[in-house]
Protein backbone atom coordinates (compact mmCIF):
# COMPACT_ATOMS: atom_id res chain seq x y z
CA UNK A 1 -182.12 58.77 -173.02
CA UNK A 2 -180.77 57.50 -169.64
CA UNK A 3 -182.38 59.75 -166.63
CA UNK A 4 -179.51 60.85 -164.35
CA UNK A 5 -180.38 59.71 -160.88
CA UNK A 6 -180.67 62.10 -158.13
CA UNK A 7 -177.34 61.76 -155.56
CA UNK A 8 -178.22 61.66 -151.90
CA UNK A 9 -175.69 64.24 -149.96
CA UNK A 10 -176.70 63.10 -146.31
CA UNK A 11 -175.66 59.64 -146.38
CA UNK A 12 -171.72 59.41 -146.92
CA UNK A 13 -170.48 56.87 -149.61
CA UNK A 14 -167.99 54.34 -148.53
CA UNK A 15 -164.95 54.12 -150.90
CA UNK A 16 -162.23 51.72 -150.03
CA UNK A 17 -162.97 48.51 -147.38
CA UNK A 18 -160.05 46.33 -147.88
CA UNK A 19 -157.40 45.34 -145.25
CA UNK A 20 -154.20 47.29 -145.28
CA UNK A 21 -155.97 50.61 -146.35
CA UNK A 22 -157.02 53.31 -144.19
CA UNK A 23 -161.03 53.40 -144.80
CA UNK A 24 -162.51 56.47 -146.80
CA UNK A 25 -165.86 58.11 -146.96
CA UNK A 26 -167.14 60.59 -149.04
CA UNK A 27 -169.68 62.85 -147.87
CA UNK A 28 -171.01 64.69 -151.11
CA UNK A 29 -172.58 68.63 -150.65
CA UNK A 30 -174.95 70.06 -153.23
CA UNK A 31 -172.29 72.17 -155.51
CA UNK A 32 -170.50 68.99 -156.22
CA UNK A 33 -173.78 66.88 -156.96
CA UNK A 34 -174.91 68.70 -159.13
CA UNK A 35 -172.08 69.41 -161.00
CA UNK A 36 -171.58 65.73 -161.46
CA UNK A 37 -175.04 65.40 -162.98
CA UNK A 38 -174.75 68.92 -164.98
CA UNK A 39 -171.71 67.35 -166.35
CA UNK A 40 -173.19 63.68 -167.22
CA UNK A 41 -176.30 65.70 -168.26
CA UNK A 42 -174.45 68.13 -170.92
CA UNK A 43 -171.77 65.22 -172.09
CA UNK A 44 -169.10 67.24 -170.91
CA UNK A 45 -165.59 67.26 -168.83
CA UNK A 46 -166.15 68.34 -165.49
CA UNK A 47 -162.77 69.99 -164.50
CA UNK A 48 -162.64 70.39 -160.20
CA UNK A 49 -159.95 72.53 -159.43
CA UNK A 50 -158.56 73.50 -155.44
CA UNK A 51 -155.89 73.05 -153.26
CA UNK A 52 -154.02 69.71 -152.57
CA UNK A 53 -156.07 67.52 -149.75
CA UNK A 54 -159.55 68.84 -150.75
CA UNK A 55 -161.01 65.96 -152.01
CA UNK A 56 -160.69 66.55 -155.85
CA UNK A 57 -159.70 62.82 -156.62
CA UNK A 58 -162.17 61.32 -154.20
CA UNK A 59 -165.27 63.19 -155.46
CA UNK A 60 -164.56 60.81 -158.94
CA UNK A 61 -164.34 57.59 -156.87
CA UNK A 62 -167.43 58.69 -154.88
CA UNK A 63 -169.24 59.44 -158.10
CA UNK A 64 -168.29 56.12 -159.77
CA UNK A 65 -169.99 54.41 -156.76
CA UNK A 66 -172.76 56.71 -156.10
CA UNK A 67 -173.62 55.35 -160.23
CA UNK A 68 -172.79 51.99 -159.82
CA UNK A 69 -170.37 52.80 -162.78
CA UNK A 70 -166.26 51.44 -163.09
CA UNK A 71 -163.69 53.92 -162.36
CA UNK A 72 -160.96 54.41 -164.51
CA UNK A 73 -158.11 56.73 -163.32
CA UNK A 74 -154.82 57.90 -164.86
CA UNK A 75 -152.54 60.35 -163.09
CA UNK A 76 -150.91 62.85 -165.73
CA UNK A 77 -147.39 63.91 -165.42
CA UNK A 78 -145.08 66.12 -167.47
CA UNK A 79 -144.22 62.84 -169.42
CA UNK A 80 -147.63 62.11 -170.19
CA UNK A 81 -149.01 62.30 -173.86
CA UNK A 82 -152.05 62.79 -175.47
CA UNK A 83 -152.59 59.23 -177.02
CA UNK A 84 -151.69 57.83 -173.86
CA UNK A 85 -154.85 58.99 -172.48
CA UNK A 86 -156.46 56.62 -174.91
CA UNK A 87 -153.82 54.16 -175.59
CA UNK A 88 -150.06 53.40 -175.25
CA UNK A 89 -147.62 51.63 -177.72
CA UNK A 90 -145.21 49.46 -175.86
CA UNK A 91 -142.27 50.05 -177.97
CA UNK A 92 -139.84 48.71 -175.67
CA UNK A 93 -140.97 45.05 -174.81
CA UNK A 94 -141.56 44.91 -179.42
CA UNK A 95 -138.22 45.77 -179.97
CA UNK A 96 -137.12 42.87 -177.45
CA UNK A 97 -139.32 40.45 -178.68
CA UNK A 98 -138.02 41.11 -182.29
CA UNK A 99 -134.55 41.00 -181.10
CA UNK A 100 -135.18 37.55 -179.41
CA UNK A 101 -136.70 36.43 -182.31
CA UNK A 102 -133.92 37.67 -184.54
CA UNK A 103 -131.41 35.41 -182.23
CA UNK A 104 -133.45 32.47 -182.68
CA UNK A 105 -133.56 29.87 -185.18
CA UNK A 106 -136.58 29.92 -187.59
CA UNK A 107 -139.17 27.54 -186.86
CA UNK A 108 -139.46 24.36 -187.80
CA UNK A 109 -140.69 23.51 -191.63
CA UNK A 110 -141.51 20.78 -194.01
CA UNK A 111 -137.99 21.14 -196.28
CA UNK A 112 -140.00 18.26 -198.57
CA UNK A 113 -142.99 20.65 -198.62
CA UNK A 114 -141.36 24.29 -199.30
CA UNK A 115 -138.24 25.17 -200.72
CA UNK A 116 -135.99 27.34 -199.25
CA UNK A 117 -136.89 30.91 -200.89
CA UNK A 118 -141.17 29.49 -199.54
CA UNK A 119 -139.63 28.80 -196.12
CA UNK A 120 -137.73 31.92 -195.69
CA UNK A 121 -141.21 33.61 -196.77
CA UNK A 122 -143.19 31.85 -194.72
CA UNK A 123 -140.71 32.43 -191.42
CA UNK A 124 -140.74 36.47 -192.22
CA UNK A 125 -145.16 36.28 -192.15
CA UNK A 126 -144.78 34.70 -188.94
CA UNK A 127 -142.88 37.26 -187.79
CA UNK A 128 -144.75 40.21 -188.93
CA UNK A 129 -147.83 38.41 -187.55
CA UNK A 130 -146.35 38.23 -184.20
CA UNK A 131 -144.58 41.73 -184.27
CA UNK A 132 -147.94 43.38 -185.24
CA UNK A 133 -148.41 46.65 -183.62
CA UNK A 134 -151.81 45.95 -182.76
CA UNK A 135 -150.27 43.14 -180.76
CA UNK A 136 -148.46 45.91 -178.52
CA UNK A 137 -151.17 48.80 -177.78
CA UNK A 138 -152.66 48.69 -174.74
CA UNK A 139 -155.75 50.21 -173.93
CA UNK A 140 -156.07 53.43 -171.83
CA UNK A 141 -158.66 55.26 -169.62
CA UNK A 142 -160.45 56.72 -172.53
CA UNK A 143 -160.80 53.23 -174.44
CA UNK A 144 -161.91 51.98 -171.58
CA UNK A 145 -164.74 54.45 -171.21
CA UNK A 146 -165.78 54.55 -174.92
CA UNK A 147 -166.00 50.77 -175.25
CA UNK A 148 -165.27 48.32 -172.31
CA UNK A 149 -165.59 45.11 -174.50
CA UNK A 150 -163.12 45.98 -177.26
CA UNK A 151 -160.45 46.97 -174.51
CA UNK A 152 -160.94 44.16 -172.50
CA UNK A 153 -160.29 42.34 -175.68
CA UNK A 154 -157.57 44.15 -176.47
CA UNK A 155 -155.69 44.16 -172.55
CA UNK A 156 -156.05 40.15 -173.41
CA UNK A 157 -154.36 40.13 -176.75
CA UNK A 158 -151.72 41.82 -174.88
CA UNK A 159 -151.73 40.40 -171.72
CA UNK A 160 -151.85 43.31 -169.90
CA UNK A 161 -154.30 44.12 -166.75
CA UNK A 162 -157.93 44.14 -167.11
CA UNK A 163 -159.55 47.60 -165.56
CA UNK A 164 -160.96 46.44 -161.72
CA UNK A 165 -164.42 46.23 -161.44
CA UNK A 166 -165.98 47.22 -157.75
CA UNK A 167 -168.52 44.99 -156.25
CA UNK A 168 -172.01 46.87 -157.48
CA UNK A 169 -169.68 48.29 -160.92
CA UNK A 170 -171.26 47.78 -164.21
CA UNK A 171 -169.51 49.21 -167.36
CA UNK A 172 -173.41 48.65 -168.95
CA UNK A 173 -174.17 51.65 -166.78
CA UNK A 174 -171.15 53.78 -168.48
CA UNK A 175 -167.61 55.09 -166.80
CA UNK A 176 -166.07 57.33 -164.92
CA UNK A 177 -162.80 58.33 -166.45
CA UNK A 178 -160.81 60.31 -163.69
CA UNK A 179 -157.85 62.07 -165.20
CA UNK A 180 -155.53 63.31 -162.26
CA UNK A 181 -153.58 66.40 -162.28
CA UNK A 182 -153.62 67.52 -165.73
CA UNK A 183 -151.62 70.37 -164.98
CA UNK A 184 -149.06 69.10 -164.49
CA UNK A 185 -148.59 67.92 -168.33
CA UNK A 186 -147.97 69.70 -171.77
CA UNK A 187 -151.07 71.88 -173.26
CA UNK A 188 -151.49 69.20 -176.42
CA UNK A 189 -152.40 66.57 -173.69
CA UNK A 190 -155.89 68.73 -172.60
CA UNK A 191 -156.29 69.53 -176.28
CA UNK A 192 -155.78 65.96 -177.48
CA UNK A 193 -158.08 64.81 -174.77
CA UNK A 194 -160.88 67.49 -176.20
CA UNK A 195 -160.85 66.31 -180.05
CA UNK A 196 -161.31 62.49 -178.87
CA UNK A 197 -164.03 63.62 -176.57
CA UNK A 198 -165.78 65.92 -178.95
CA UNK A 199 -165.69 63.07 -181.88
CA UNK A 200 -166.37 60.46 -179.54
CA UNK A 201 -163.62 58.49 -181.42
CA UNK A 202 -160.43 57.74 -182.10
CA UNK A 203 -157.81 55.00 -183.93
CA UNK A 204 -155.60 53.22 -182.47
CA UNK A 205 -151.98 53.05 -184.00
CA UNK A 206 -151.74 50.21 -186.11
CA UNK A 207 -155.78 49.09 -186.53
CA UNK A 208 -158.40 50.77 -189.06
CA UNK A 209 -161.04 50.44 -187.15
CA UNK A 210 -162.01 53.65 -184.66
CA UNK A 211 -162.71 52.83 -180.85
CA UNK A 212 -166.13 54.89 -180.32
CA UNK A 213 -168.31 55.18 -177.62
CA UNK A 214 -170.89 52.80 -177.28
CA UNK A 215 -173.61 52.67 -174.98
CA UNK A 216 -173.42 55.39 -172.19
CA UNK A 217 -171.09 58.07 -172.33
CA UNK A 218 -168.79 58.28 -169.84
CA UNK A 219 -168.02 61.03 -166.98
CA UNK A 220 -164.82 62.57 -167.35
CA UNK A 221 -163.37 64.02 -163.81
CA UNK A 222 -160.07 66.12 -164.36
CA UNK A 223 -158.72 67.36 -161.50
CA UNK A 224 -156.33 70.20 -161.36
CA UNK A 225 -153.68 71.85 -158.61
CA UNK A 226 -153.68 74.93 -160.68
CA UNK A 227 -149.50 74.63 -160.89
CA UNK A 228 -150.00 75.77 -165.02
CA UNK A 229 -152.60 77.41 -166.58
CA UNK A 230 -154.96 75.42 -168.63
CA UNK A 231 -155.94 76.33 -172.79
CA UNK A 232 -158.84 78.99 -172.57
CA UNK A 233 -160.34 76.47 -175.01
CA UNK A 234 -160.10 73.60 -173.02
CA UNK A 235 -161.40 75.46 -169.96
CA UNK A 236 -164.55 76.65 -172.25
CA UNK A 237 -165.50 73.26 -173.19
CA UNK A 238 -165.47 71.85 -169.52
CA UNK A 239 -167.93 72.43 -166.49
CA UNK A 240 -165.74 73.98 -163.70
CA UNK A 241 -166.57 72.73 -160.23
CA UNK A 242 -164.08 74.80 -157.63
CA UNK A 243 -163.34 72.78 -154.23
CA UNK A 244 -162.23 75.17 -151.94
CA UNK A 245 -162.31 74.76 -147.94
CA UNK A 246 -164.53 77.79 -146.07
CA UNK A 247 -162.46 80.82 -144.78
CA UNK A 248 -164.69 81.32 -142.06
CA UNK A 249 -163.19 79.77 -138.72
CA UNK A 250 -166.31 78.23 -137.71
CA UNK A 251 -167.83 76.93 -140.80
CA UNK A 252 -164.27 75.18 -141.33
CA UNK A 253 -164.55 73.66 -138.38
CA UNK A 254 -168.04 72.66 -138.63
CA UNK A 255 -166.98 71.25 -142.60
CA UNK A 256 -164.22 69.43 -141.45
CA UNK A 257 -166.75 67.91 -137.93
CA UNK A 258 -168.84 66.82 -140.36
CA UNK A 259 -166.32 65.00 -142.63
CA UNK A 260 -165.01 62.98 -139.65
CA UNK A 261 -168.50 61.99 -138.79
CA UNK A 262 -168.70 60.85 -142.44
CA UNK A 263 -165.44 59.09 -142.60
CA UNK A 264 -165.33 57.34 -139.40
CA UNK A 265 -168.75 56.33 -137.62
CA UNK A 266 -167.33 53.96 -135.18
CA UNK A 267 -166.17 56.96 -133.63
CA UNK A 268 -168.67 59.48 -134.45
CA UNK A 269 -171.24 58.72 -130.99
CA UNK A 270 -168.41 58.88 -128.43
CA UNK A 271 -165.44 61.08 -130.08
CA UNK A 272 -167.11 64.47 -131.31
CA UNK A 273 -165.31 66.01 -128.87
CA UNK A 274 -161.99 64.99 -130.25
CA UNK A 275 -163.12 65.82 -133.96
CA UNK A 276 -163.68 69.43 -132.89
CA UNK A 277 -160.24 69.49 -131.36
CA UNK A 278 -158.74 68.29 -133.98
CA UNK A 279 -160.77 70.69 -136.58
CA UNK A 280 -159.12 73.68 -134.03
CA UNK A 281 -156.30 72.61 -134.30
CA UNK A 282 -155.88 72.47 -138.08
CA UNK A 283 -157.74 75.64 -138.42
CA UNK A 284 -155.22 77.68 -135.91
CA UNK A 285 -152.04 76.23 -137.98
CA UNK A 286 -153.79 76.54 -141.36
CA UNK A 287 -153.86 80.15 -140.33
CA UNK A 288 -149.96 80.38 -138.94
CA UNK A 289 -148.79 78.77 -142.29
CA UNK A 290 -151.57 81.34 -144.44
CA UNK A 291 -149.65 84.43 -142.40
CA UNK A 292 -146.27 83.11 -142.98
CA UNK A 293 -146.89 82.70 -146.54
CA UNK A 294 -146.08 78.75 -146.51
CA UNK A 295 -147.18 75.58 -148.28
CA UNK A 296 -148.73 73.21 -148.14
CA UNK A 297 -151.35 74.38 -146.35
CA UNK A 298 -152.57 72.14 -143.95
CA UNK A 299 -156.57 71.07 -144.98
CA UNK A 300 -158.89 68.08 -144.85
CA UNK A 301 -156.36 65.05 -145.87
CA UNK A 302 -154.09 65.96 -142.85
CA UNK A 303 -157.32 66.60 -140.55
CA UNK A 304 -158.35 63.38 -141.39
CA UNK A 305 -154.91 61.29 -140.90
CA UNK A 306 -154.75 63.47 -137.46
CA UNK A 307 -157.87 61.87 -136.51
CA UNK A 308 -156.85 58.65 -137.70
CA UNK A 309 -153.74 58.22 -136.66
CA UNK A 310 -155.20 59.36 -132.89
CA UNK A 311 -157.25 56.64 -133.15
CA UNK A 312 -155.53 53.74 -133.70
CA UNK A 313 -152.79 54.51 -131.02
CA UNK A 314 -154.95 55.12 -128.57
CA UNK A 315 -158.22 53.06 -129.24
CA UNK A 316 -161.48 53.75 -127.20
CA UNK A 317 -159.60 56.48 -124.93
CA UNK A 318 -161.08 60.32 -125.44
CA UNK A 319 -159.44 62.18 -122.97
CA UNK A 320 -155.69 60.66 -124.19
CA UNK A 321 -157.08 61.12 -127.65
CA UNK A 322 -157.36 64.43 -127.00
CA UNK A 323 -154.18 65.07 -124.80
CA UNK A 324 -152.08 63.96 -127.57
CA UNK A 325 -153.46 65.61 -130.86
CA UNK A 326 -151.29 68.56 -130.51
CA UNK A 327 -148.34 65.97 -130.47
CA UNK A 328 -149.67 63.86 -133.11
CA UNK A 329 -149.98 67.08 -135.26
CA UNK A 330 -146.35 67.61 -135.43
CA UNK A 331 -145.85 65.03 -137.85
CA UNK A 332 -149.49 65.37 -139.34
CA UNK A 333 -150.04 69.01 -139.74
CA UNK A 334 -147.09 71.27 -139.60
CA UNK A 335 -145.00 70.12 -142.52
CA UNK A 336 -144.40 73.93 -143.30
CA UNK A 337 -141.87 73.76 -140.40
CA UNK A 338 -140.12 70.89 -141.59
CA UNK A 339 -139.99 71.51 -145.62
CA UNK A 340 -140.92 75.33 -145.40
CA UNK A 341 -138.69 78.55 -145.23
């Protein structure tokens, strides 16, 4: 058996380097390590529940790269089913396609070599070759994490997108599957999701064949705003890592300092002084919208667009950095006084 490799929590992970996106770190702490590992460790769900802007999606991302492992991600919504965690029938573009081919003259045959009644047959088995359902089921997150090479074969006999690999990826080293606010969908979709996992199969609508894990088994990160309760027996069979930001004033400030450093080192020698503004800042209208019983609460995703946004208007200035955070935070921070009661 694979040894799980330790995660280092002091050096922060860089997540997204491409032009046109803001950059992201992720700075792990020793909860969420090792409830990664506990989770890869006992072949189970890990289920990492808080409050919006906390960091539940990014911990999957940062745990896909701290691996070297792909990351798969689906976000649930209410419309979201079961199988569509591990595949989806396009029934839409086979219905057109049979319709098109319904308009269209059959294809061309030897009248010399088949008689009518042989040529009508033959025109119908092209058709049900073509109109196959196989030919229209896509692959989704869990295929992908079960067995890369079978849905990579299948994304091409359908012509839909191939999962992205990162840079250092390598689906040889397993997956992470990140299933996004689960939550928010129906209670068969978390069941479902637990009989494919606890089988470590499942058939695809229209082949005989299962799809079934091979090789590593894959880390399965579902992430929940705690909008609907969850099945007790779903919850049971999952590790439960809770994100929450400290209600201490100072450690919050001191968590959220620390993310900045993590997230943007350019900045980190010559700007601490603006991260701990900006970390008082949150933390004194955090605690205006927590007394006036509004949401969203402010938290780390708006501390860190604060900082970025600061930033990139006013590049390599502190003291204007500073001067204009409060006005900055208008638009960043207090979105209770524009959307709240």
């Amino acid at each position: 058996m694979t040894l799980i490799p330790e995660i280092d929590c002091a050096k922060p992970i860089e997540l997204v380097d491409r032009p046109g996106l803001p950059e992201q770190y992720h700075l792990f702490d020793d909860d969420s390590a090792q409830a990664i590992r506990a989770a890869l460790a006992a072949m189970r769900p890990l289920l990492i529940r808080g409050e919006p802007g906390v960091g539940k999606t990014q911990l999957a991302a940062a745990a896909a790269s701290a691996f070297g492992r792909p990351l798969v991600a689906k976000v649930v919504d209410s419309r979201t089913e079961s199988r569509d965690l591990m595949w989806e029938f396009d029934a839409v573009l086979r219905l057109a396609d049979a319709q098109i081919a319904a308009a269209l003259p059959g294809g061309k045959v030897d009248q010399g070599a088949l008689s009518e009644d042989e040529a009508r047959d033959f025109t119908r088995a092209r058709l049900r070759e073509q109109l196959a359902v196989a030919n229209y089921i896509r692959p989704g997150p869990l295929w992908w994490a079960f067995d890369w090479e079978s849905a990579k074969r299948q994304a091409e006999r359908t012509k839909t997108p191939i999962a992205r690999l990162g840079s250092k990826a390598d689906p040889t080293k397993g997956c992470v599957v990140l299933l996004d606010e689960i939550d928010k969908a129906d209670t068969d979709v978390p069941n479902g999701l637990l009989e494919a996992l606890g089988s470590g199969s499942f058939t695809p609508l229209g082949q005989s064949d299962p799809v079934e894990i091979r090789g590593e088994p894959p880390l399965v990160v579902i992430t929940t705003n705690e909008e609907r309760i969850l099945p007790n027996a779903f919850v049971r069979r999952c590790l439960v890592l809770d994100l929450k930001l400290p209600d201490d004033d100072d450690r919050l400030i001191a968590h959220l300092v620390a993310r900045a450093v993590a997230h943007f080192p350019k900045q980190a020698t010559n700007s601490r002084d603006v991260f701990v503004s900006a970390a008082e800042l949150l933390v004194r209208d955090r605690r205006i919208a927590v007394k006036a019983n509004v949401s969203p609460l402010p938290g780390q995703a708006e501390y860190l667009d604060l900082l970025r946004a600061v930033f990139r208007l006013l590049p390599g200035d502190v003291e204007l950095q500073k001067e204009r955070l409060n006005e900055v935070a208008k638009f960043v921070i207090r979105k209770y006084e524009q959307g709240g009661p």
